[in-house]
Protein backbone atom coordinates (compact mmCIF):
# COMPACT_ATOMS: atom_id res chain seq x y z
CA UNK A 1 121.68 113.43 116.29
CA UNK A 2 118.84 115.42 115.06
CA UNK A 3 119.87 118.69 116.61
CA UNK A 4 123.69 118.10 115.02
CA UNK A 5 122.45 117.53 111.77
CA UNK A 6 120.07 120.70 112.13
CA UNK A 7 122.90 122.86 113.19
CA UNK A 8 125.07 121.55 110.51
CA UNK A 9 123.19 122.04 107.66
CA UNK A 10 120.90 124.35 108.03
CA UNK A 11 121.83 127.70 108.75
CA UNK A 12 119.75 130.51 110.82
CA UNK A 13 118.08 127.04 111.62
CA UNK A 14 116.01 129.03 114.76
CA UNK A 15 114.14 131.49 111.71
CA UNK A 16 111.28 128.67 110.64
CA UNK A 17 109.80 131.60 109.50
CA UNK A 18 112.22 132.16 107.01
CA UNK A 19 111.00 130.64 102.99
CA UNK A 20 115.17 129.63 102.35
CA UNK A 21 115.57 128.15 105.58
CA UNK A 22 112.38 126.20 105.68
CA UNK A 23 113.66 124.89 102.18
CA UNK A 24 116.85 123.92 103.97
CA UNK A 25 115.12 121.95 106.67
CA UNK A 26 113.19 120.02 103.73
CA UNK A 27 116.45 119.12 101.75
CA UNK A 28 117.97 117.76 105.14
CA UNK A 29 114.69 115.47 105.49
CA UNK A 30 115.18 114.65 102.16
CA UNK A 31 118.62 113.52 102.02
CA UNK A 32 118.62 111.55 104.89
CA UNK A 33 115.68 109.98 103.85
CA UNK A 34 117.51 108.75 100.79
CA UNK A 35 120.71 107.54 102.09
CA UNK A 36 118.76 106.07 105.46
CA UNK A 37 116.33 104.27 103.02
CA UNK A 38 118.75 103.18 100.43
CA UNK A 39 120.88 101.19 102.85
CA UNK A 40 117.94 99.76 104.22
CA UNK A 41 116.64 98.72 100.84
CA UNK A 42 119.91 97.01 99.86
CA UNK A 43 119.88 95.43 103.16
CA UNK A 44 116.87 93.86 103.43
CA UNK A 45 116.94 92.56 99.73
CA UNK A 46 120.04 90.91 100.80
CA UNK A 47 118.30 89.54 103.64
CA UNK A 48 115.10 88.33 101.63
CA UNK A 49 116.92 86.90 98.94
CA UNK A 50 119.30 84.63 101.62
CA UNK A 51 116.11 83.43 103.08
CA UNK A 52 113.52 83.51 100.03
CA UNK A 53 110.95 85.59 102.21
CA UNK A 54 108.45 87.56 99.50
CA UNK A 55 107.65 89.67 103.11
CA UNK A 56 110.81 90.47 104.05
CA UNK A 57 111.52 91.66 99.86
CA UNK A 58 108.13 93.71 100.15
CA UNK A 59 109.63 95.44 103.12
CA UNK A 60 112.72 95.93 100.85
CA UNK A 61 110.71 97.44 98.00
CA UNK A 62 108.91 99.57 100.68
CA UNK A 63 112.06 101.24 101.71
CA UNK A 64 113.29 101.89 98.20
CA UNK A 65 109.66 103.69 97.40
CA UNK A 66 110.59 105.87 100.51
CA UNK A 67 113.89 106.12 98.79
CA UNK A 68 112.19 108.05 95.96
CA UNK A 69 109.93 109.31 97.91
CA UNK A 70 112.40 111.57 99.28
CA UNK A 71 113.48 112.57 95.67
CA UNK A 72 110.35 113.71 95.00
CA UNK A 73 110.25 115.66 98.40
CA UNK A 74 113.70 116.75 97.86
CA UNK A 75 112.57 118.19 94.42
CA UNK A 76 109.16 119.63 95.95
CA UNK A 77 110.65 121.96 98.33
CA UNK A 78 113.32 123.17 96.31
CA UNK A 79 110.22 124.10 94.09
CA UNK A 80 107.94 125.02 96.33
CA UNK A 81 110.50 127.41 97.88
CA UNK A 82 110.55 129.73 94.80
CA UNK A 83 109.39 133.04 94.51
CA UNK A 84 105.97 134.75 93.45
CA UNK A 85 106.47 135.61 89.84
CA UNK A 86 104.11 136.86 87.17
CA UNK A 87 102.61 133.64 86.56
CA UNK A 88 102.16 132.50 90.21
CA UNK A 89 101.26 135.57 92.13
CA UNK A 90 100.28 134.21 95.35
CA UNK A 91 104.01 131.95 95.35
CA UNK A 92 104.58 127.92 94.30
CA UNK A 93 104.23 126.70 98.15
CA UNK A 94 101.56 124.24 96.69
CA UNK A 95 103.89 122.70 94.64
CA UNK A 96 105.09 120.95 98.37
CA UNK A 97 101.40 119.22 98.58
CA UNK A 98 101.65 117.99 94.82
CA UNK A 99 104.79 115.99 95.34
CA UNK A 100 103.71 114.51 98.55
CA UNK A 101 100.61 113.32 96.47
CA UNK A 102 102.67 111.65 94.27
CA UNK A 103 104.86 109.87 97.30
CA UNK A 104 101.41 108.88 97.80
CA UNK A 105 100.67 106.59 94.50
CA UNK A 106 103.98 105.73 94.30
CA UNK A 107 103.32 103.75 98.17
CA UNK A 108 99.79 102.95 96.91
CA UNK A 109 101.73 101.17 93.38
CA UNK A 110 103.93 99.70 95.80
CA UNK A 111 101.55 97.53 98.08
CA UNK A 112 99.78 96.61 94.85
CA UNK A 113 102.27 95.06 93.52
CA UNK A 114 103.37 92.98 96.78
CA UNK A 115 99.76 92.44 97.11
CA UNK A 116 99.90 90.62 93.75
CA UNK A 117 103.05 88.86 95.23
CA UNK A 118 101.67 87.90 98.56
CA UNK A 119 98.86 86.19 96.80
CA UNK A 120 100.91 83.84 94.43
CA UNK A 121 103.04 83.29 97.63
CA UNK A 122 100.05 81.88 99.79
CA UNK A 123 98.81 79.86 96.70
CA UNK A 124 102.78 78.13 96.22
CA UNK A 125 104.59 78.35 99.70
CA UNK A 126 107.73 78.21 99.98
CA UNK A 127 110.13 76.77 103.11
CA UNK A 128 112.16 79.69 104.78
CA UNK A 129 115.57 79.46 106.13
CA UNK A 130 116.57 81.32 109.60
CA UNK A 131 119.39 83.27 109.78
CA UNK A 132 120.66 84.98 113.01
CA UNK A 133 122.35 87.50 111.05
CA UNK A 134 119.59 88.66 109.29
CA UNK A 135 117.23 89.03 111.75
CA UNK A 136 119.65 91.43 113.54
CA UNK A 137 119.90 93.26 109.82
CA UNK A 138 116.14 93.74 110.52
CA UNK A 139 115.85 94.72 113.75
CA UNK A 140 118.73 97.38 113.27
CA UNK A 141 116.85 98.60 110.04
CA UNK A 142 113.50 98.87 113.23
CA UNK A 143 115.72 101.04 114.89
CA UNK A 144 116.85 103.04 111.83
CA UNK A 145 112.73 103.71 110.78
CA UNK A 146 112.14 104.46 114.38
CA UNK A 147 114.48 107.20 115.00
CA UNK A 148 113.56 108.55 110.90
CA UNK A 149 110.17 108.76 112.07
CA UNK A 150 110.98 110.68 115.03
CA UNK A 151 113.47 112.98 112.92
CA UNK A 152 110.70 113.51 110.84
CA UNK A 153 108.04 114.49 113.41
CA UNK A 154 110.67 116.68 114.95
CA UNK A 155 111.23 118.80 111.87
CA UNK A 156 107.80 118.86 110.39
CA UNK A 157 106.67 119.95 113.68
CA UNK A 158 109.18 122.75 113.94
CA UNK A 159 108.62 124.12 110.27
CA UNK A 160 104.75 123.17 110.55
CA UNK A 161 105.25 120.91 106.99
CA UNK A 162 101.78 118.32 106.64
CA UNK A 163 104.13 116.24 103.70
CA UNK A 164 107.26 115.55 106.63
CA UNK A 165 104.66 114.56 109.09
CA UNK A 166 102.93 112.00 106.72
CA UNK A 167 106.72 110.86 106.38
CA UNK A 168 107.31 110.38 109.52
CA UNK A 169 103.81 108.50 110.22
CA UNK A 170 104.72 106.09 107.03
CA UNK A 171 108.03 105.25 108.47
CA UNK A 172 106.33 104.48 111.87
CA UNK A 173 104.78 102.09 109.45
CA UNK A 174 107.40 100.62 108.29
CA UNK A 175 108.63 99.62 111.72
CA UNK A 176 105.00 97.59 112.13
CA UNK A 177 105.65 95.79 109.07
CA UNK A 178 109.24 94.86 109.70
CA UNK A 179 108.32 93.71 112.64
CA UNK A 180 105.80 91.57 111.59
CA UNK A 181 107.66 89.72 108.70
CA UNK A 182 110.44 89.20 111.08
CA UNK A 183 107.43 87.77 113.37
CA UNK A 184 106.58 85.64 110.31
CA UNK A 185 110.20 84.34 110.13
CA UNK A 186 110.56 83.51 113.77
CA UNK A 187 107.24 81.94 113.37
CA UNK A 188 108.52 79.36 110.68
CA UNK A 189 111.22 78.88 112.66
CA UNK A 190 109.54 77.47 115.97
CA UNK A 191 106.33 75.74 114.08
CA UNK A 192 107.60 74.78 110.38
CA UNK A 193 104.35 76.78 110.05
CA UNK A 194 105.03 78.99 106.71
CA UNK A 195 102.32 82.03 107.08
CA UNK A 196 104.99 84.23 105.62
CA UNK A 197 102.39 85.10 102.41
CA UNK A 198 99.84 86.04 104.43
CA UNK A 199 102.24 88.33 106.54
CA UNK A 200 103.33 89.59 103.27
CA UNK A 201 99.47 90.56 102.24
CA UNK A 202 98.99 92.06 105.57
CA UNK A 203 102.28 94.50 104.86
CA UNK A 204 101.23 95.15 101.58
CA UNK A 205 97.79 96.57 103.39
CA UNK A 206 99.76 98.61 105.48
CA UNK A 207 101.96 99.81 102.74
CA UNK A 208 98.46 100.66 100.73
CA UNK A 209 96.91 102.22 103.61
CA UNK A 210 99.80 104.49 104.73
CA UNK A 211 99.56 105.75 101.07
CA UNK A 212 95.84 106.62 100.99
CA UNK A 213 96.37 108.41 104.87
CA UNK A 214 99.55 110.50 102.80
CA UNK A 215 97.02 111.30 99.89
CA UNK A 216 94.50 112.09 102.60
CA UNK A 217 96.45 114.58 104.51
CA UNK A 218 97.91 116.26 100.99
CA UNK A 219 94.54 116.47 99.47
CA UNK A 220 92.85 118.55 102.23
CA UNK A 221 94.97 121.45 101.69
CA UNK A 222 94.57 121.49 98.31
CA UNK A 223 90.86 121.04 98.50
CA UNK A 224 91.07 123.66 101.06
CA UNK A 225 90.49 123.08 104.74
CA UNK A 226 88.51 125.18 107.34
CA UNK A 227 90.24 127.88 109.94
CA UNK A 228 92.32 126.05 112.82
CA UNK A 229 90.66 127.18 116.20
CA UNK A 230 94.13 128.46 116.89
CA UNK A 231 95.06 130.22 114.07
CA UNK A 232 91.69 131.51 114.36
CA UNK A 233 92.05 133.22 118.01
CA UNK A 234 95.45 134.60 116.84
CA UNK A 235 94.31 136.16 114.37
CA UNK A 236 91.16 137.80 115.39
CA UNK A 237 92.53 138.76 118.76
CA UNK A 238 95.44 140.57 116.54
CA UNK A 239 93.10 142.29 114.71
CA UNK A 240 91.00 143.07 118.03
CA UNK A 241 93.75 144.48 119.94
CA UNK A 242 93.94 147.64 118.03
CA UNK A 243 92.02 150.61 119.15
CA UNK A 244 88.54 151.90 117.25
CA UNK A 245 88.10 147.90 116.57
CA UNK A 246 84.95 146.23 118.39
CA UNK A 247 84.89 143.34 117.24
CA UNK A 248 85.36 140.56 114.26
CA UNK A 249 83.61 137.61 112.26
CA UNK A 250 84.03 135.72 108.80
CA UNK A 251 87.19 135.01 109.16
CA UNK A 252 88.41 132.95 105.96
CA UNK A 253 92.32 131.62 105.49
CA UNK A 254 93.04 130.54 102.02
CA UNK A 255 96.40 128.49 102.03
CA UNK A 256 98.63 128.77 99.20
CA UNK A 257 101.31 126.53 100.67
CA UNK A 258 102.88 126.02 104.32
CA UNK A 259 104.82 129.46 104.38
CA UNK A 260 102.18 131.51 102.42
CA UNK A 261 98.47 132.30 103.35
CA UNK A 262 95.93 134.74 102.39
CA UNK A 263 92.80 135.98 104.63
CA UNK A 264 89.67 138.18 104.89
CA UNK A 265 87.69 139.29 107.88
CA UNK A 266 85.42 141.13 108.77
CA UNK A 267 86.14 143.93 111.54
CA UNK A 268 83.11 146.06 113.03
CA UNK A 269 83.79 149.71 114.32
CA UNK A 270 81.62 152.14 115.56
CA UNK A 271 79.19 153.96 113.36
CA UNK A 272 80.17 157.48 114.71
CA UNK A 273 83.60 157.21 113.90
CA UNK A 274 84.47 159.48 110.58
CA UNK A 275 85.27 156.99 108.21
CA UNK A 276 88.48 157.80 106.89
CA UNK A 277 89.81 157.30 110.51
CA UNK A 278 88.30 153.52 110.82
CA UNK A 279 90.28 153.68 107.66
CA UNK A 280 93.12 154.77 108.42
CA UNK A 281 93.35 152.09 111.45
CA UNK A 282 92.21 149.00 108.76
CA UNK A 283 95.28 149.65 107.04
CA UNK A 284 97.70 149.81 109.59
CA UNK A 285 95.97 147.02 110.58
CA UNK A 286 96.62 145.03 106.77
CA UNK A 287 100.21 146.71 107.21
CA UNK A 288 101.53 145.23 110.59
CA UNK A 289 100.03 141.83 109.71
CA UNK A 290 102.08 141.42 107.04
CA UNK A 291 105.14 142.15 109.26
CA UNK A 292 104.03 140.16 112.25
CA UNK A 293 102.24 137.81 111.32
CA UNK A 294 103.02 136.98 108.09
CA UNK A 295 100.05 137.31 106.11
CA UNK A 296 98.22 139.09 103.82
CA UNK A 297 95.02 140.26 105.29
CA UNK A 298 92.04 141.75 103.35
CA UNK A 299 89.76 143.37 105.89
CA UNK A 300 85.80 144.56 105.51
CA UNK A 301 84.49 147.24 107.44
CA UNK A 302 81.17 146.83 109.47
CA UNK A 303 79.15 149.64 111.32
CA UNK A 304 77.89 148.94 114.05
CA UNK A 305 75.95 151.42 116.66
CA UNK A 306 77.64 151.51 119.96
CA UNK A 307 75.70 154.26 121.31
CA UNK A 308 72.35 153.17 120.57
CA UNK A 309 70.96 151.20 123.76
CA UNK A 310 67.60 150.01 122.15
CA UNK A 311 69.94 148.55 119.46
CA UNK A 312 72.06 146.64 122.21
CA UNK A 313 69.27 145.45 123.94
CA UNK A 314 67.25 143.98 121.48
CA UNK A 315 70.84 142.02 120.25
CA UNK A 316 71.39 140.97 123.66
CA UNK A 317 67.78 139.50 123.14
CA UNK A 318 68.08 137.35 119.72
CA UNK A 319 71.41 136.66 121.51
CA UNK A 320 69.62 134.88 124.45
CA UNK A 321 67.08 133.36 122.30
CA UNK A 322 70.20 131.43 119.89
CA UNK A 323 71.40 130.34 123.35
CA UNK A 324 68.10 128.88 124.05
CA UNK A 325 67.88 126.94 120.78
CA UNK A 326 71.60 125.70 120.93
CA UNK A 327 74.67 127.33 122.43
CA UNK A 328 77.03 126.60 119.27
CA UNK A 329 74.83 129.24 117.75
CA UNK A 330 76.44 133.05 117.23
CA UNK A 331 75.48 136.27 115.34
CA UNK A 332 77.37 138.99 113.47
CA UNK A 333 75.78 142.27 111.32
CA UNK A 334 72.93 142.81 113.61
CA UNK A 335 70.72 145.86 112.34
CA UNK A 336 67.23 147.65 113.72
CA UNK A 337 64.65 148.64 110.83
CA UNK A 338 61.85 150.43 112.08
CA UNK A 339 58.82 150.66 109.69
CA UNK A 340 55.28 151.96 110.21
CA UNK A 341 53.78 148.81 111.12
CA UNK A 342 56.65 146.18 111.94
CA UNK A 343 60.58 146.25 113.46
CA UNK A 344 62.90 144.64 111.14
CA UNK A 345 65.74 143.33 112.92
CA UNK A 346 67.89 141.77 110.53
CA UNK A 347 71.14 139.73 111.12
CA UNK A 348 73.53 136.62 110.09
CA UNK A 349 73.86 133.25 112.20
CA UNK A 350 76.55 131.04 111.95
CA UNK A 351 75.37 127.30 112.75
CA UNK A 352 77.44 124.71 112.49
CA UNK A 353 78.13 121.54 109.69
CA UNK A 354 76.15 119.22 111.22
CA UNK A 355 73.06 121.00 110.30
CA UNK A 356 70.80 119.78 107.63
CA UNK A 357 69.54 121.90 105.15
CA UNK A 358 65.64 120.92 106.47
CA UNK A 359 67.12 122.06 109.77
CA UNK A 360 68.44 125.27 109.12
CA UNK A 361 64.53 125.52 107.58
CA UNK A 362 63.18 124.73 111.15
CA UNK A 363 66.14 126.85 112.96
CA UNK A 364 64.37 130.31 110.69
CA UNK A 365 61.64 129.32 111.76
CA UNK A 366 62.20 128.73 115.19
CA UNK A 367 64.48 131.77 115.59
CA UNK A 368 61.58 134.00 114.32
CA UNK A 369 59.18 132.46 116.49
CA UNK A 370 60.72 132.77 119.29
CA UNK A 371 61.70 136.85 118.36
CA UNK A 372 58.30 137.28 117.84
CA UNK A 373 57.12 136.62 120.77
CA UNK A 374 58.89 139.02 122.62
CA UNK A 375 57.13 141.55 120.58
CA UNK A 376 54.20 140.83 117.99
CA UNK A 377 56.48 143.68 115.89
CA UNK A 378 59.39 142.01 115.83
CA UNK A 379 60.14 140.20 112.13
CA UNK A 380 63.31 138.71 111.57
CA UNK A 381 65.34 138.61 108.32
CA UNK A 382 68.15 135.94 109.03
CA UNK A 383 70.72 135.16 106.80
CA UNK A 384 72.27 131.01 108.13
CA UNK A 385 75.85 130.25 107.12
CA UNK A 386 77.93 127.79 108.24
CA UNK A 387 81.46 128.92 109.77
CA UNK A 388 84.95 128.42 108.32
CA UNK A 389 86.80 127.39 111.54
CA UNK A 390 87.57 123.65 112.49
CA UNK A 391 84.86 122.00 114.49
CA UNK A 392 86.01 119.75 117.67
CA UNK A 393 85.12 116.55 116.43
C-alpha cells in the first residue's frame, strides 16, 4: 500500500534529493494522516459514547489532535519547501521543525485535558457496557495506527524528515493506548471491576509524554545538534579525496532545515605548495560539493610542513603522549617554535564533553608535563576544545 500510494502521488518519487518532491512526500503523509485519523476519531467517539468509557473518548480526542496534527504538517512542508528569498537567505526548511513543535503542545494540551478527565472519572465511576462491535471498531482502528506508523517510518526514513518519524513513533503510541482502554473494557467485563479512570490517566501520560519526546526531537535541531559520525566521515573523506589535500579537522554543519545545510572545515595542505594552487583546488573543492553533495561548504586553509622530519617526529610524539593520557584524545594545527632558550610546540586538542572544566585544567597540565619530559626545552602552548561530532553514548 505504501509503495502504491508513493508511486501515485508523488512523482520522480526515487529523487529524495529533490526540495518539490520531498514536499510531495510530506503532503502524502499529511493527507493520509488526516483522513486515517479522522475516521478513527469519529469512530471511536461513537464507540465511547455507546459505552460511556472517558478512555476510550481520550483515545478519540487523541486521534483528532493527530488529525490536526497533520494540518499543521501539511501546512509546514508546503512552507518549508519554499525558496531562499531576500529575507531568508539560507531557505525556510526550519519552518518544518516549527510546526512539528506545535503538533507537540497541541498532544501535550491534549493529555492535559483527559488528565483532568481521568481524574473526575476515578473520583465518580461509572458502570461500562460491552459491546462486541465496538471492540472490533478498536482493534481495526490498532491495525489502522499500526500500519500509519509504519507508513510513517517508511517515508521519513526515505526523505530523512525528524517531524514524520516523531509521527510515526506517536502513532505507535496510540496503538499502546488503544490497547489498553480496550484492556480496561474487557477488564470490566470479566470482574465488574471499573479501573477504566485510571486506564484513562495512564493514556493521558502517554499522550503527554509522546508530546514532550515530539518537542524533544524538534527542539534539537533548532537548538542545533552536533556532526553525525556519518555525515562526518562523508564529508571529510570527500574533501580528503582530492589531490594537494592532507588532511581535515573542525568540521561544523549548521542545519537550516532537512534539505538545506551549511558547513566549514578546516583542510591542511602542504606548506610548499604556491598558494594560489591550494587555492585553486579549495574551490573546486566548495564547487563540486555543492553539486554532489549538496551543500554549501566554507573551507579554511592550514599549512602544514610535510617535508620537515623534526616537525613530524616531535607530532608523532605529543601524539603518543594524548594516547597515553586517553585515546579519545586528537590534535590538529601542530607548529615548532624554536627560540634561544626553549622549543615552542604549539597545537589544538579536541577532548571530549564529558570533560570538566577543572579537568581540562589537569589535562594542560598533564599534557605539558609529560612533553616536557621528553626534553627539558620542550613548552607547550595548547589550545582544548571540545569537538562538534556526535559522541557514542
Amino acid at each position: 500500500m505504501t509503495e502504491f500510494l508513493v508511486k501515485k502521488f508523488v512523482k520522480d518519487y526515487k529523487n529524495t534529493e529533490r526540495a518539490s518532491v520531498r514536499t510531495e512526500y510530506g503532503v502524502l503523509a499529511s493527507m493520509v494522516g488526516i483522513f486515517c485519523n479522522v475516521l478513527l476519531f469519529a469512530g471511536k467517539l461513537a464507540v465511547g459514547m455507546v459505552m460511556r468509557s472517558v478512555s476510550v473518548m481520550a483515545d478519540a480526542f487523541n486521534n483528532l489532535s493527530d488529525a490536526a496534527s497533520s494540518v499543521i504538517g501539511f501546512v509546514g512542508v508546503k512552507m518549508a519547501g519554499k525558496p531562499a528569498d531576500r529575507e531568508h537567505p539560507f531557505g525556510h526548511g526550519r519552518i518544518e521543525y516549527i510546526a512539528a513543535l506545535v503538533v507537540a503542545f497541541l498532544v501535550i494540551e491534549v493529555g492535559l485535558t483527559f488528565f483532568k478527565s481521568s481524574i473526575q472519572k476515578i473520583r465518580n465511576p461509572e458502570d461500562l457496557s460491552f459491546d462486541l462491535i465496538s471492540m472490533l471498531i478498536l482493534l481495526a482502528s490498532v491495525l489502522v495506527k499500526l500500519w500509519l506508523s509504519r507508513f510513517n517510518k517508511t517515508l521519513g526514513k526515505r526523505i530523512n524528515s525528524s517531524v514524520m518519524q516523531a509521527t510515526a513513533t506517536d502513532a505507535l503510541g496510540d496503538v499502546i493506548t488503544t490497547l489498553a482502554t480496550m484492556a480496561s473494557i474487557l477488564f470490566f467485563h470479566f470482574t465488574n471491576i471499573n479501573i477504566d479512570g485510571f486506564v484513562g490517566l495512564v493514556v493521558s501520560l502517554i499522550v503527554m509524554w509522546a508530546g514532550v519526546g515530539i518537542a524533544r526531537d524538534t527542539l534539537e535541531p533548532l537548538i542545533g545538534q552536533p556532526v553525525d559520525p556519518k555525515l562526518y566521515r562523508e564529508i571529510t573523506d570527500f574533501v580528503e579525496s582530492y589531490d594537494g589535500i592532507l588532511g581535515s579537522h573542525d568540521l561544523i554543519v549548521h542545519n537550516y532545515g532537512p534539505t538545506r545545510s551549511l558547513a566549514s572545515i578546516h583542510a591542511e595542505v602542504p606548506n610548499d605548495v604556491d598558494i594560489e594552487t591550494s587555492h585553486e583546488i579549495i574551490d573546486k573543492i566548495e564547487r563540486d560539493a555543492v553539486k554532489k553533495l549538496g551543500l554549501f561548504l566554507v573551507i579554511h586553509m592550514d599549512p602544514v610542513a610535510v617535508k620537515d622530519e623534526r616537525v613530524a617526529e616531535l607530532k608523532a610524539q605529543v601524539t603518543g603522549v594524548l594516547k597515553e593520557i586517553d585515546g579519545r584524545l586528537s590534535l590538529h594545527d601542530f607548529r615548532v617554535v624554536d627560540g634561544e632558550k626553549q622549543i615552542n610546540l604549539i597545537f589544538d586538542v579536541v577532548v571530549p564533553h564529558s570533560y570538566t572544566n577543572d579537568e581540562m585544567k589537569q589535562l594542560r597540565l598533564d599534557i605539558a608535563e609529560k612533553v616536557n619530559r621528553l626534553d627539558s626545552r620542550y613548552e607547550c602552548v595548547i589550545t582544548l576544545e571540545y569537538g562538534y561530532v556526535a559522541e557514542d553514548s
